[in-house]
C-alpha atoms as a PDB file:
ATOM      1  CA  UNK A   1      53.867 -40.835  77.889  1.00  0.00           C
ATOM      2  CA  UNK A   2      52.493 -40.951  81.395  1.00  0.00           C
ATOM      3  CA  UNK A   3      48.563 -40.965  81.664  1.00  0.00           C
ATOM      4  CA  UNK A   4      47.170 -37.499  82.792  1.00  0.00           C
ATOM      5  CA  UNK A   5      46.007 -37.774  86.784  1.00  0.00           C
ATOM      6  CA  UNK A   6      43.664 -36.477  88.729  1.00  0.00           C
ATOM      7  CA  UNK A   7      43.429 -35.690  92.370  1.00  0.00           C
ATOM      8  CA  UNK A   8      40.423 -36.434  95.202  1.00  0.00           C
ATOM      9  CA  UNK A   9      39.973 -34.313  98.242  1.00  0.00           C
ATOM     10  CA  UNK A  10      39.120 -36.732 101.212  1.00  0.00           C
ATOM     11  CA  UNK A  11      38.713 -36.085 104.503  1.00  0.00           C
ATOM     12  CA  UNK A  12      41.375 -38.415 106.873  1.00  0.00           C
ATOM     13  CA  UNK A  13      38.427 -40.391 108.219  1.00  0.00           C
ATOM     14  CA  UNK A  14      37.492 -41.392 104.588  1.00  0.00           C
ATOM     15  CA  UNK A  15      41.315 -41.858 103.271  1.00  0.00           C
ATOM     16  CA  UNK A  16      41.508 -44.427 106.430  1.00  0.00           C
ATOM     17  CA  UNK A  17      38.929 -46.345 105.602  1.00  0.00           C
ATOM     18  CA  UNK A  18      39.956 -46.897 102.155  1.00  0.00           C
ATOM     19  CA  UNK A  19      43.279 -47.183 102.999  1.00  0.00           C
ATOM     20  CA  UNK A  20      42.204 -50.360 104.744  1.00  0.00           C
ATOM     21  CA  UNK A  21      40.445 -51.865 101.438  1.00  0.00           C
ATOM     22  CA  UNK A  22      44.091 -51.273  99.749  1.00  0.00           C
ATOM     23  CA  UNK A  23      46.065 -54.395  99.346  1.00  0.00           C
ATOM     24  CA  UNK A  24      49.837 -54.464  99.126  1.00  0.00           C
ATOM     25  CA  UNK A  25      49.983 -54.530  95.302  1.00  0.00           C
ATOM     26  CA  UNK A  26      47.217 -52.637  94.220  1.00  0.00           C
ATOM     27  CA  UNK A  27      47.290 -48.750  93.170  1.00  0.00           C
ATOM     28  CA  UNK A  28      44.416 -46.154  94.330  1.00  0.00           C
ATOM     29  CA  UNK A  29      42.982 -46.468  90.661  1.00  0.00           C
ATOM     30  CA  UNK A  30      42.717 -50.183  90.975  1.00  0.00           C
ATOM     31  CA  UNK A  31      40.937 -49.467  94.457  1.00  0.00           C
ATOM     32  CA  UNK A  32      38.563 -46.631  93.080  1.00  0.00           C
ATOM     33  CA  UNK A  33      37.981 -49.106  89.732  1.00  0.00           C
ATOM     34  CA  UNK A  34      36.769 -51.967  92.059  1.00  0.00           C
ATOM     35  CA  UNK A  35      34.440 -49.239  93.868  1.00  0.00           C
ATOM     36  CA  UNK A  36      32.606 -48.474  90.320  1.00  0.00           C
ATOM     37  CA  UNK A  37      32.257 -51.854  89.696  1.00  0.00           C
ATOM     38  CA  UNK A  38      31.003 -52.501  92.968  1.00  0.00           C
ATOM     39  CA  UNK A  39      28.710 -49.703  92.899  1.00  0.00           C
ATOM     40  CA  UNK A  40      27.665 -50.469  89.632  1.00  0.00           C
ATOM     41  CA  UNK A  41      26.672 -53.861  90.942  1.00  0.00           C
ATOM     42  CA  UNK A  42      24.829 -52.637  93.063  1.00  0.00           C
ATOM     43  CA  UNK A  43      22.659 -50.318  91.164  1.00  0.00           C
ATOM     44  CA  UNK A  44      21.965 -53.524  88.617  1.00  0.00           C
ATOM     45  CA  UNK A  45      20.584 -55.505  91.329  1.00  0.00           C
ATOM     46  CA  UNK A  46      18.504 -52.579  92.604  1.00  0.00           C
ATOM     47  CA  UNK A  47      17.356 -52.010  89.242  1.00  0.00           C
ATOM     48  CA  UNK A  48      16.427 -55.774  89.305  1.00  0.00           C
ATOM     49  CA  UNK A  49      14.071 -55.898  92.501  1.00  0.00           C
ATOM     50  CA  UNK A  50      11.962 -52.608  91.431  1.00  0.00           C
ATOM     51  CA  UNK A  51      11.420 -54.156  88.123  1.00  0.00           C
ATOM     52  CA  UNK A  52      10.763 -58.009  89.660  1.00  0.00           C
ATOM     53  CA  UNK A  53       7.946 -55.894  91.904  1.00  0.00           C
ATOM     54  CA  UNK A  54       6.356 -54.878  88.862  1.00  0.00           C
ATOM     55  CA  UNK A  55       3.547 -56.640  87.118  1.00  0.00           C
ATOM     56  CA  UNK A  56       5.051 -56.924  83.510  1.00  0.00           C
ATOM     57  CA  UNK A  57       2.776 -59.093  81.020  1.00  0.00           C
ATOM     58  CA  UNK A  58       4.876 -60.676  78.379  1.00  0.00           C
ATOM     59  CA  UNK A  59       5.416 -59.348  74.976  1.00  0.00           C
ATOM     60  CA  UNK A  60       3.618 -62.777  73.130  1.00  0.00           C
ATOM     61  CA  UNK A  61       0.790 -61.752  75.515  1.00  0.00           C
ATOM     62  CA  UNK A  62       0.412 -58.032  75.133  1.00  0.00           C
END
């Protein structure tokens, strides 16, 4: 049995540009997939710097 799908509104512009990040072989899900997990990246490493800026003692110390 076929997975249930979804549909996204985009606007041309935005369908273009992703259009471009589409390979040959790969489907829109593997596309939008690699955009969480880029994201997702992202937000780690952000999460990373704010807590590298603050002054945490450690726990054998506290």
């Amino acid at each position: 049995m076929p997975r249930p799908m979804k549909r996204i509104p985009l606007r041309i512009e935005t369908f273009e540009e992703l259009s471009k990040l589409r390979g040959s072989e790969e489907t829109w899900d593997d596309i939008v997939k690699e955009l969480i997990k880029t994201k997702q990246l992202q937000n780690r490493r952000e999460l990373l710097k704010r807590t590298d800026n603050d002054n945490f003692a450690p726990l054998d110390q506290v």
